[in-house]
N, C-alpha and C. Protein backbone atom coordinates (compact mmCIF):
# COMPACT_ATOMS: atom_id res chain seq x y z
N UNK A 1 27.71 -5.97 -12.53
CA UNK A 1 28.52 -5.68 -11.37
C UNK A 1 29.41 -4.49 -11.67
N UNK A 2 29.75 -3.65 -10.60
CA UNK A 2 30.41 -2.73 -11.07
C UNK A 2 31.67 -3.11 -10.94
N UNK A 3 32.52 -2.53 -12.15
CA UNK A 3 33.96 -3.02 -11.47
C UNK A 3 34.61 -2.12 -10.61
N UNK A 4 35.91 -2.71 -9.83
CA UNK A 4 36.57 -2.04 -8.39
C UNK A 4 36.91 -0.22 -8.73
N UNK A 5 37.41 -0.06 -9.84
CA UNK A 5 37.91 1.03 -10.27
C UNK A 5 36.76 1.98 -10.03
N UNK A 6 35.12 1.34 -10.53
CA UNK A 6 34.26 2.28 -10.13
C UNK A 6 32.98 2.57 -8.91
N UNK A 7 34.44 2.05 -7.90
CA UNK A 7 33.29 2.00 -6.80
C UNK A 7 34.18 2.76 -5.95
N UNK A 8 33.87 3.99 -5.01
CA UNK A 8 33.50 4.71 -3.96
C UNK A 8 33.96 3.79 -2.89
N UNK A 9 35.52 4.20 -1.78
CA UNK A 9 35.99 3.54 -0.75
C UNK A 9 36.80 4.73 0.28
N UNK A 10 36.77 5.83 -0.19
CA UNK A 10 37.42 6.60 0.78
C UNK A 10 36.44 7.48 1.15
N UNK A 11 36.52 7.26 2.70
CA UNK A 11 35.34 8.14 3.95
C UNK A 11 34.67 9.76 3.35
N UNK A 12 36.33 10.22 2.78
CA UNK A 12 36.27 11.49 2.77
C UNK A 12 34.98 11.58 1.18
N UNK A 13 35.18 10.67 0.45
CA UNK A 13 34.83 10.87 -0.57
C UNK A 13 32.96 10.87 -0.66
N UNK A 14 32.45 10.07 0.03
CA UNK A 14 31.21 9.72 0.87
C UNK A 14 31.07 11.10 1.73
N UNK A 15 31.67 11.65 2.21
CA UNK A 15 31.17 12.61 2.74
C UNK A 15 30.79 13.93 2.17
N UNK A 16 31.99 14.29 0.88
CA UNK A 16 32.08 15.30 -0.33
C UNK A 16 30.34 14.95 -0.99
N UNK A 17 30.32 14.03 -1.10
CA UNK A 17 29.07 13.56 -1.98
C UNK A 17 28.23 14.15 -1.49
N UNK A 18 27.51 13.24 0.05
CA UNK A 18 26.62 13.65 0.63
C UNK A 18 26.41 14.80 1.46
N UNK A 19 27.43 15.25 1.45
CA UNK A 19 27.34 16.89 2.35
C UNK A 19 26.94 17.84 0.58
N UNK A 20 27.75 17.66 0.13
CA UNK A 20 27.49 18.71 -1.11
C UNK A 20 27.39 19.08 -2.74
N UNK A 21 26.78 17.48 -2.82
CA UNK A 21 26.34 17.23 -4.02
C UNK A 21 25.18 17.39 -4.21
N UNK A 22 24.39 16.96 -5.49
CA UNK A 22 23.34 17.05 -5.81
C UNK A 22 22.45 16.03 -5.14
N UNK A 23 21.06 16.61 -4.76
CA UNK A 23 20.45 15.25 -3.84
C UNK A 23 19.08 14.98 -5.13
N UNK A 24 18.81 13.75 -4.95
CA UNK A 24 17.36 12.98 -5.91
C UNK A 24 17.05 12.30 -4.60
N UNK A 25 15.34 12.44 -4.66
CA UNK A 25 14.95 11.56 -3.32
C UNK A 25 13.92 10.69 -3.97
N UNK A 26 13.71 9.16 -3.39
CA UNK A 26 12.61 8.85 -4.26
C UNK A 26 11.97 7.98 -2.61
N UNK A 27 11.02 7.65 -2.93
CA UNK A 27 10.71 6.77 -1.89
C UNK A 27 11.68 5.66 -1.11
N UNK A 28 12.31 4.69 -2.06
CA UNK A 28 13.24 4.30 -1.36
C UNK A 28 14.74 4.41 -1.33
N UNK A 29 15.29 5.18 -1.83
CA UNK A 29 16.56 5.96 -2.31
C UNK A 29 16.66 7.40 -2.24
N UNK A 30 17.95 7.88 -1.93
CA UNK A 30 18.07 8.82 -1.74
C UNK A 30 19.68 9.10 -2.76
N UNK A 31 19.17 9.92 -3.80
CA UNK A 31 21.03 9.82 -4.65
C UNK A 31 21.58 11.12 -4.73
N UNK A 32 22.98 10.98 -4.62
CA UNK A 32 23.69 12.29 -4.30
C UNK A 32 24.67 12.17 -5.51
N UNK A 33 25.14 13.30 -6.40
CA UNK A 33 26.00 13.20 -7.14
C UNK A 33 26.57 14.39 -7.08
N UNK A 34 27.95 14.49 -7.16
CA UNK A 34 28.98 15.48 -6.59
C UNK A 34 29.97 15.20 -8.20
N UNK A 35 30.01 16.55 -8.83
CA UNK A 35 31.08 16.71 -10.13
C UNK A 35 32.48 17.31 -9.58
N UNK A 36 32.86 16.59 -10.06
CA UNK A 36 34.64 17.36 -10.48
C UNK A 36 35.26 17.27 -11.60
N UNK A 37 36.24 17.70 -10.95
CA UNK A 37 37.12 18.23 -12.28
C UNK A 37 38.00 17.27 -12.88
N UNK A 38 37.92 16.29 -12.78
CA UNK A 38 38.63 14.99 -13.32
C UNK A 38 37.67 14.42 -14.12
N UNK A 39 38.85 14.02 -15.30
CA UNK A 39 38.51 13.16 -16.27
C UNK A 39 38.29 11.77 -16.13
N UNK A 40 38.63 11.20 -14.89
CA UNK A 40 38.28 9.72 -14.71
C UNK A 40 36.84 9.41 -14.61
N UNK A 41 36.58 8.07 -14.98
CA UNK A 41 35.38 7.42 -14.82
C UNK A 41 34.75 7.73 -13.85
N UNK A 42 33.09 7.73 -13.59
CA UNK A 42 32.37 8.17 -12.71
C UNK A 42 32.57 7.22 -11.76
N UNK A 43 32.74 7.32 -10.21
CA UNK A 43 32.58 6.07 -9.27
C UNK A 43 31.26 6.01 -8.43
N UNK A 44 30.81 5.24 -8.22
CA UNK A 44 29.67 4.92 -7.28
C UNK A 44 30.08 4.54 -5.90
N UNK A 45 28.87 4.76 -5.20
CA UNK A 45 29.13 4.12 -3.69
C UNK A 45 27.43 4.22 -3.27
N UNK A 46 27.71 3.18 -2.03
CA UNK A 46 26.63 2.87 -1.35
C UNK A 46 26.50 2.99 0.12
N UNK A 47 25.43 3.13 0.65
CA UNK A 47 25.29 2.94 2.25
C UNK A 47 24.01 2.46 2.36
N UNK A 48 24.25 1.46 2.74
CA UNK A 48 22.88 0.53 3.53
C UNK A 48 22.46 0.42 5.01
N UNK A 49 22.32 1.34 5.72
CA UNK A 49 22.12 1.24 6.86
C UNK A 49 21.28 -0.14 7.36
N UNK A 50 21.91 -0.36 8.56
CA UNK A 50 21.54 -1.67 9.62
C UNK A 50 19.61 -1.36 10.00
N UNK A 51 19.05 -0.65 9.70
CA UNK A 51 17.64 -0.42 10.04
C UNK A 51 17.37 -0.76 8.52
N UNK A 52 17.73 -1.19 7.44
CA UNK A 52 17.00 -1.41 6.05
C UNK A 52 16.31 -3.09 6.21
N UNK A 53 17.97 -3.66 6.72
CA UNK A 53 17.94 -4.93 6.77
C UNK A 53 19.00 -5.95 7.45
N UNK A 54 18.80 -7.07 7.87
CA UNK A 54 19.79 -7.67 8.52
C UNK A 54 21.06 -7.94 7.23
N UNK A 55 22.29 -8.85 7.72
CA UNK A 55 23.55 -8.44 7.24
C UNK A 55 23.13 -9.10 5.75
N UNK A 56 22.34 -10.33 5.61
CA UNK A 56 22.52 -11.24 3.96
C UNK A 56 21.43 -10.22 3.46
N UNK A 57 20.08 -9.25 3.80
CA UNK A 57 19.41 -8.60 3.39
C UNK A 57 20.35 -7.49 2.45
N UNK A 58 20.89 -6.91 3.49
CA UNK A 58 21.82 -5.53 3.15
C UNK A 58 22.55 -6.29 1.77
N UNK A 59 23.06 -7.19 1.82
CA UNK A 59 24.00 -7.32 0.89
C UNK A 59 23.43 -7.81 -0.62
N UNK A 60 22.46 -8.57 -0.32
CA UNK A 60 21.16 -8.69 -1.36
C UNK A 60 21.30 -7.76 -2.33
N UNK A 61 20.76 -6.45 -1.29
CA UNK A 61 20.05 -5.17 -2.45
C UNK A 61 21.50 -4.48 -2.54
N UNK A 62 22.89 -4.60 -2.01
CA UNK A 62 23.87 -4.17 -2.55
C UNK A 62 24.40 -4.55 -3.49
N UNK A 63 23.98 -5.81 -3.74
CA UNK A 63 24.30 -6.66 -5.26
C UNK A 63 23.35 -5.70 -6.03
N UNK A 64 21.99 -5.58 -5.90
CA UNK A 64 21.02 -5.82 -7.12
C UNK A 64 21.74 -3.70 -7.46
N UNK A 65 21.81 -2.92 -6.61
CA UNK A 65 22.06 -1.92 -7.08
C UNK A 65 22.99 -1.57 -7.46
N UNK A 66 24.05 -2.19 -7.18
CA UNK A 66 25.49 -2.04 -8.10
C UNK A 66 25.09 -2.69 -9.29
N UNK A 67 24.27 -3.83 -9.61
CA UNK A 67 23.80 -4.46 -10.69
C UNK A 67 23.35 -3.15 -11.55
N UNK A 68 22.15 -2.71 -11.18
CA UNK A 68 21.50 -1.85 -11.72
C UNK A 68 22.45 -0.55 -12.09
N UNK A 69 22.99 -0.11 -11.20
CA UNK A 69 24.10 1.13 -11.48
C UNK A 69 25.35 0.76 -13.22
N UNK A 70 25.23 -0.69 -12.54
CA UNK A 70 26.66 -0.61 -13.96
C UNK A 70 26.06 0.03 -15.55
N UNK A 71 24.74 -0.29 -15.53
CA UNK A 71 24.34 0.27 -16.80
C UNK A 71 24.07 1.66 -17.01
N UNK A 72 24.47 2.77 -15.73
CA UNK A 72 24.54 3.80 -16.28
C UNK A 72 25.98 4.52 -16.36
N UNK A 73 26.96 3.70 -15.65
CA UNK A 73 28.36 4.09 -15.01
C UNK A 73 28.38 5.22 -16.74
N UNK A 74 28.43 4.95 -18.13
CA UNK A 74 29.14 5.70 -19.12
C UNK A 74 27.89 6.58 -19.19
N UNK A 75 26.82 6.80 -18.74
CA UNK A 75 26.21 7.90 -19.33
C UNK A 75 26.24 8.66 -17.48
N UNK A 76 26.76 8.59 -17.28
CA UNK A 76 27.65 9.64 -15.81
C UNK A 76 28.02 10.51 -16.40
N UNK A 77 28.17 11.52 -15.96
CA UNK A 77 29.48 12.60 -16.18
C UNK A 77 30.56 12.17 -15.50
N UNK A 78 32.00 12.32 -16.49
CA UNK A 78 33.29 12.02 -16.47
C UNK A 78 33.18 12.77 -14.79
N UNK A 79 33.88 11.84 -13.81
CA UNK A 79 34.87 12.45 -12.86
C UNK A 79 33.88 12.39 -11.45
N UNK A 80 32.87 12.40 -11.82
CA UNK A 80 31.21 12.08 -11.27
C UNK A 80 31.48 10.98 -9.69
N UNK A 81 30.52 12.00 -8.86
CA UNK A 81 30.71 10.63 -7.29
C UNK A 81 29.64 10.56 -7.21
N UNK A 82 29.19 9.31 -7.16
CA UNK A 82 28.17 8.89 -7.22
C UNK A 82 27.96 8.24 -5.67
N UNK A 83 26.46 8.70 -5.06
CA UNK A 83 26.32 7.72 -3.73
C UNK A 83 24.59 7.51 -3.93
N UNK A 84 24.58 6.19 -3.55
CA UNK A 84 23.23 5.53 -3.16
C UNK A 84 22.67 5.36 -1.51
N UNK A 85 21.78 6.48 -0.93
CA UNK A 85 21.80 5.56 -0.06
C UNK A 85 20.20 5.01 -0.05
N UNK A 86 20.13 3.97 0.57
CA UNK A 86 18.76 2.81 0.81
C UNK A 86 17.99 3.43 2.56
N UNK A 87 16.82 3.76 1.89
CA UNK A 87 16.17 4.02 3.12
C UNK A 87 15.20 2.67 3.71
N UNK A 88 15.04 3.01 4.75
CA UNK A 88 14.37 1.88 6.01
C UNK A 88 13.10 1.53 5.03
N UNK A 89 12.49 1.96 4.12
CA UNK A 89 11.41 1.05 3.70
C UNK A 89 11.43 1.18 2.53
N UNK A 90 12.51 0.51 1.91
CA UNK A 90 12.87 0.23 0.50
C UNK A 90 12.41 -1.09 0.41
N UNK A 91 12.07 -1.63 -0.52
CA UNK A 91 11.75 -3.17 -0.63
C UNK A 91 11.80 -3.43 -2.46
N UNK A 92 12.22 -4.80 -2.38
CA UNK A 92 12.55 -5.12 -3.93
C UNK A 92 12.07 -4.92 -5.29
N UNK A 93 10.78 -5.14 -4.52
CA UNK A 93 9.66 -4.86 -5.99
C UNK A 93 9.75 -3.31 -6.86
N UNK A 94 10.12 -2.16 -5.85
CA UNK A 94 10.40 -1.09 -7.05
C UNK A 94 11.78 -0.66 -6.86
N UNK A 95 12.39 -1.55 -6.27
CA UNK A 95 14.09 -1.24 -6.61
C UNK A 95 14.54 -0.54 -7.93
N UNK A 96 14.53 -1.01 -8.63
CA UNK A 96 15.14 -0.81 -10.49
C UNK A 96 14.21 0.04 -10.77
N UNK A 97 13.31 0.71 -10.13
CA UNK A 97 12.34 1.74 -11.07
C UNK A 97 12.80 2.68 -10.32
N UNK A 98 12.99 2.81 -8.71
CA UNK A 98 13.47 3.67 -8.03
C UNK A 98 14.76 4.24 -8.49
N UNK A 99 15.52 2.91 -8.95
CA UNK A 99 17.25 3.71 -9.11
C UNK A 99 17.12 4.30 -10.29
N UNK A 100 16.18 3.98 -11.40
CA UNK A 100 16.17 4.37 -12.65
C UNK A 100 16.15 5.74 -12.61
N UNK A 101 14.71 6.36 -11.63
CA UNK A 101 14.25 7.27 -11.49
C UNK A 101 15.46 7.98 -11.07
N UNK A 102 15.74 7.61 -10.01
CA UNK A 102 16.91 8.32 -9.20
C UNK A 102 18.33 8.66 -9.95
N UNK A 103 18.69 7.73 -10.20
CA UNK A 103 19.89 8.04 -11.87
C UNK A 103 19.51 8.81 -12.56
N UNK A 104 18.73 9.00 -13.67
CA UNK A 104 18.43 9.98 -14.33
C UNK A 104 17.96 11.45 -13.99
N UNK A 105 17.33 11.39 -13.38
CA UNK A 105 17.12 12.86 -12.54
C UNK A 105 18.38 13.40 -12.27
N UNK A 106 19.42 12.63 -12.10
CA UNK A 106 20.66 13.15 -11.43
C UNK A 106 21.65 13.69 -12.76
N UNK A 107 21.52 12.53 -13.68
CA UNK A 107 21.97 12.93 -14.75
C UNK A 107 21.36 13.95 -15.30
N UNK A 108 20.44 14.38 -15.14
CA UNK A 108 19.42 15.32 -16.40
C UNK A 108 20.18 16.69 -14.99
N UNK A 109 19.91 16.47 -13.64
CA UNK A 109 19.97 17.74 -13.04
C UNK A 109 22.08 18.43 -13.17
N UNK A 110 22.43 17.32 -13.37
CA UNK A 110 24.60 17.38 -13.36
C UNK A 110 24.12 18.45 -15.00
N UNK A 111 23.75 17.57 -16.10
CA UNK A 111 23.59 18.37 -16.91
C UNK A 111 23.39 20.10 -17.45
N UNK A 112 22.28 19.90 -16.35
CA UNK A 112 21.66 21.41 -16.55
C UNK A 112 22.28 22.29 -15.76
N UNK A 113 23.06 21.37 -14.75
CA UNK A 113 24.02 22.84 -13.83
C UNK A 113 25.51 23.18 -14.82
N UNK A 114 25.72 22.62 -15.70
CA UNK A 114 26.88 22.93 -16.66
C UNK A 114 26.61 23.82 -17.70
């Protein structure tokens, strides 16, 4: 689980991400990571749109990917916004291979722009 400190809650911050961060697309994910200049811990965030799944669905795969996310929160780059979003035909079975994919690409691409 991720803890509160590293999770993504202000509008503006969701929007910095996804307007002008880095994008990874995979079949069922789409990940955006936006660097700054702060030394704090990387934070994550999510959006599950209402066309993925009904309300206990949505919250399902919002567990399993904050699940999956906590194990990369320290190999982030410091200061790092992290956003997940879940597209309309995501389904469970390649969840964790998708975010894997999608995490690392992001990490390898934050890397190479420094």
């Amino acid at each position: 689980m991720l803890p509160r400190s590293a999770r993504l809650t202000r509008p503006e911050d969701f929007a910095r991400t996804t307007k002008s961060g880095l994008r990874v697309t995979s079949k069922s994910l789409v990940g955006y990571l936006y660097p700054t200049l702060s030394n704090d811990p990387a934070r994550c965030g999510l959006i599950i749109n209402k066309s993925v799944a009904g309300s206990v669905g949505r919250h399902k795969l919002a567990r399993q990917i904050r699940h999956g996310l906590s194990k990369y929160l320290l190999q982030l780059p410091l200061g790092s916004l992290v956003v997940i979003r879940v597209l309309p035909n995501a389904s469970n079975k390649n969840l964790y291979n998708d975010l894997e994919k999608v995490v690392t690409s992001l990490i390898e691409r934050s890397m190479a722009k420094t």
